[in-house]
C-alpha atoms as a PDB file:
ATOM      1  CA  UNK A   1      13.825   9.131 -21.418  1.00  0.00           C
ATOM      2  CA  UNK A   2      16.012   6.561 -19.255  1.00  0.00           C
ATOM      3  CA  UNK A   3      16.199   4.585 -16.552  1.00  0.00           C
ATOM      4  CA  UNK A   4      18.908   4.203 -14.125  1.00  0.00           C
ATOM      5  CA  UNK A   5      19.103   0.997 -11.655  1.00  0.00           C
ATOM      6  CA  UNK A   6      21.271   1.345  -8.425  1.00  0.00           C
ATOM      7  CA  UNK A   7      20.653  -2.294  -6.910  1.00  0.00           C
ATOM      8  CA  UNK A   8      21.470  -2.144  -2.690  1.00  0.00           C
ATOM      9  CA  UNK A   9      23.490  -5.145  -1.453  1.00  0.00           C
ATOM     10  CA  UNK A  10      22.517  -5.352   2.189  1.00  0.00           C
ATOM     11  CA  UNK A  11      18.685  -5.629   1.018  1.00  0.00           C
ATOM     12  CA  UNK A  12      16.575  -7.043  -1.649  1.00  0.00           C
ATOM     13  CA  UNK A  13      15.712  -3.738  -3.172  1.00  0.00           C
ATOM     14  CA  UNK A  14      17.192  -1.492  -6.092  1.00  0.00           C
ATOM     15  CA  UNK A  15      16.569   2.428  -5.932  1.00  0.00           C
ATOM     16  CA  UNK A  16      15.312   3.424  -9.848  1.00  0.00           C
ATOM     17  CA  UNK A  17      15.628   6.753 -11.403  1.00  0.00           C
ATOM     18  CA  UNK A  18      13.059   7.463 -13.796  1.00  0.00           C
ATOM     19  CA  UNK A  19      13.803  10.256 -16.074  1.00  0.00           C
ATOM     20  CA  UNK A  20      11.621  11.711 -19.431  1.00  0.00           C
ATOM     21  CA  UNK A  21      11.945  15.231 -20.578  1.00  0.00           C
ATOM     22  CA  UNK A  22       9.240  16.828 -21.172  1.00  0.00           C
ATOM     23  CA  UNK A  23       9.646  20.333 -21.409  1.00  0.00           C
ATOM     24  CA  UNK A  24       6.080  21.622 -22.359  1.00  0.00           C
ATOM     25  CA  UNK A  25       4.720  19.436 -19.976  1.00  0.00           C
ATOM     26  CA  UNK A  26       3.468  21.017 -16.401  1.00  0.00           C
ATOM     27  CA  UNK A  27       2.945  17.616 -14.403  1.00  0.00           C
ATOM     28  CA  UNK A  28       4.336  14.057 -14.748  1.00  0.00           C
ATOM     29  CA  UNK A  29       4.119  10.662 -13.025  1.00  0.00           C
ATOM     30  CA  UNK A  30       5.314   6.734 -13.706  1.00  0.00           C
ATOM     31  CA  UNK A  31       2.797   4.492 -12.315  1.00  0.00           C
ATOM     32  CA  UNK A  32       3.004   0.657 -12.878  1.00  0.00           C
ATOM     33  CA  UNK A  33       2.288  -2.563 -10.715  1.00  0.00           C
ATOM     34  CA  UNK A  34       5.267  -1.367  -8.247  1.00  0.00           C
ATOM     35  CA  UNK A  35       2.952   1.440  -7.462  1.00  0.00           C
ATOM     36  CA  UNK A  36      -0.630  -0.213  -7.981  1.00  0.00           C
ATOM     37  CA  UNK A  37      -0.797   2.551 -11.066  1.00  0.00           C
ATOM     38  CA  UNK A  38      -1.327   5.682  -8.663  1.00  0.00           C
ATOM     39  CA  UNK A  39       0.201   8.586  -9.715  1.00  0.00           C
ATOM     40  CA  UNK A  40       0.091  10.426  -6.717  1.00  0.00           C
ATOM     41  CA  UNK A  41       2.938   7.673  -5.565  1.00  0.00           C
ATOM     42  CA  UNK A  42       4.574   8.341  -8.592  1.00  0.00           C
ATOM     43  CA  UNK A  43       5.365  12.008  -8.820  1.00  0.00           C
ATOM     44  CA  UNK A  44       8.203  13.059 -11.262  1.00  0.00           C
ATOM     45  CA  UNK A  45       9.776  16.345  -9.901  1.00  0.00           C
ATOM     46  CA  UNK A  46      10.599  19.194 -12.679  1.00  0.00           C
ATOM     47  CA  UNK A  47      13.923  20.011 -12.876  1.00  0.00           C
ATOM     48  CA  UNK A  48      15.475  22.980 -14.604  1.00  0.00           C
ATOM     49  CA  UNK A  49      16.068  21.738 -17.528  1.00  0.00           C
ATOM     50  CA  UNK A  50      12.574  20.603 -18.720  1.00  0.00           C
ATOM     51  CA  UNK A  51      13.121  16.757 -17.118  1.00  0.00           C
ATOM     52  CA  UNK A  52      10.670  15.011 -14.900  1.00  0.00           C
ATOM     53  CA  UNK A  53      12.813  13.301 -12.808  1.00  0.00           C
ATOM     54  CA  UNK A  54      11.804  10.944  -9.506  1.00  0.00           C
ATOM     55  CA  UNK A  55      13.706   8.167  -7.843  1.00  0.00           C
ATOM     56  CA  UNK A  56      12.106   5.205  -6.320  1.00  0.00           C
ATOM     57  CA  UNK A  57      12.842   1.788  -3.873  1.00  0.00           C
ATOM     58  CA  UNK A  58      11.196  -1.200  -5.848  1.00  0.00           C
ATOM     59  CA  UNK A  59      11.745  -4.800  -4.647  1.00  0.00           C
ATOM     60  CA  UNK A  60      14.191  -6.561  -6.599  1.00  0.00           C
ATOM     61  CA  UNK A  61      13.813 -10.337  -8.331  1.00  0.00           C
ATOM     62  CA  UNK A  62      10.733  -9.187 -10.681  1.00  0.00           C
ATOM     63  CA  UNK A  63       9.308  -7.498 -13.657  1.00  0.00           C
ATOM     64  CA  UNK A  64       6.778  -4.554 -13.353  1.00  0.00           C
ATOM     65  CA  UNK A  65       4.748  -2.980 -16.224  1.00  0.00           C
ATOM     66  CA  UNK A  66       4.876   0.757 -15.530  1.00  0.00           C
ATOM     67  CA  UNK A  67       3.965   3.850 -18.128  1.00  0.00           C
ATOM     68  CA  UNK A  68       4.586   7.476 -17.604  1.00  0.00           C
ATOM     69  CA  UNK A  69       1.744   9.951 -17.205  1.00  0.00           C
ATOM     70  CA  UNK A  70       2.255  13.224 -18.828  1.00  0.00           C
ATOM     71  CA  UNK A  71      -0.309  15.970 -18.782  1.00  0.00           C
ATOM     72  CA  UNK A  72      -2.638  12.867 -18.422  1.00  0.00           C
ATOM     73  CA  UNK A  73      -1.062  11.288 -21.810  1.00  0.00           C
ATOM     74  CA  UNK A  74       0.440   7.841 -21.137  1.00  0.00           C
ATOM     75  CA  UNK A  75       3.654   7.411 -22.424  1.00  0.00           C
ATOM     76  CA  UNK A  76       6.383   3.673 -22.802  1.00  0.00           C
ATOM     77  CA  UNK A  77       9.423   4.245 -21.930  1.00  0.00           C
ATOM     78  CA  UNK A  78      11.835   3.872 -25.591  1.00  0.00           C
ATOM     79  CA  UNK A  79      14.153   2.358 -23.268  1.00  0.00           C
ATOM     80  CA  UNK A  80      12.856  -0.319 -21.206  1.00  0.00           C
ATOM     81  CA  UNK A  81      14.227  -3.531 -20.768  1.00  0.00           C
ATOM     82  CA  UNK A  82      11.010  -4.872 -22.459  1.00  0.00           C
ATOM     83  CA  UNK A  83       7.385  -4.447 -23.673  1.00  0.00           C
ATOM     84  CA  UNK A  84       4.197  -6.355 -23.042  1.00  0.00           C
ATOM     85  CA  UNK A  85       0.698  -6.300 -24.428  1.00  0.00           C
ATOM     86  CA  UNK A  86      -2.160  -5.934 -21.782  1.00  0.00           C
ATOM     87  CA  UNK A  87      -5.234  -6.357 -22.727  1.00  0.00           C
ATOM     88  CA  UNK A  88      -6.614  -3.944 -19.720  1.00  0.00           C
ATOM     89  CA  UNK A  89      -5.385  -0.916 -21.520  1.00  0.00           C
ATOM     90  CA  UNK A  90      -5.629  -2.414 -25.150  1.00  0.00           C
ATOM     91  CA  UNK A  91      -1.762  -1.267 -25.546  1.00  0.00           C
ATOM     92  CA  UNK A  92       1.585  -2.253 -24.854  1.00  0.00           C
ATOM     93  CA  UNK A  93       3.644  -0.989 -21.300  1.00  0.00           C
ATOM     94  CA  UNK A  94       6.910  -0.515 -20.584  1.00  0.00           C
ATOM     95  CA  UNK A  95       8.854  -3.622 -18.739  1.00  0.00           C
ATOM     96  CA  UNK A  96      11.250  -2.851 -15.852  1.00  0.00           C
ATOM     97  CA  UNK A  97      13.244  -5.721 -15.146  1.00  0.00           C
ATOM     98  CA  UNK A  98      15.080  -5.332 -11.568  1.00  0.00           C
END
């Protein structure tokens, strides 16, 4: 899994490459508070290789909560810049920081 940040200078955005391999898997998604947790806006395409792979434009200067959804299993990403409890899902998420 990983998470690549390319932050734009002319605008407050950063593009973010979401990436978890999954191999086995036949359909994946990251949905989190910069996608109101829909994973039809959150569509990982399959590459070759067995990765999910999607990249997205998320407004800069905050911190989302975001999982991944694979074959309906939801999934942290090992490295995100943080983790929080939340008490809606009785687990922790994932943090993106951007």
């Amino acid at each position: 899994m990983a998470i690549k940040k390319q932050f734009i200078k002319t605008k407050p955005v950063c593009k973010v490459t979401f990436s978890v391999e999954a191999k086995e898997a036949d359909e994946a998604a990251v949905i989190g508070d910069f996608n109101n947790w829909n994973p039809k806006e959150g569509v990982l395409s399959k590459l070759k290789n067995g990765t999910f792979k999607g990249v997205f434009t998320i407004d800069k200067d905050a911190a989302y909560e975001f999982k991944y959804v694979i074959d309906g299993a939801f999934v942290n990403e090992t490295e995100a810049d943080s983790f929080k409890w939340n008490e809606f899902a009785g687990a922790e998420n994932s943090v993106l920081v951007v």
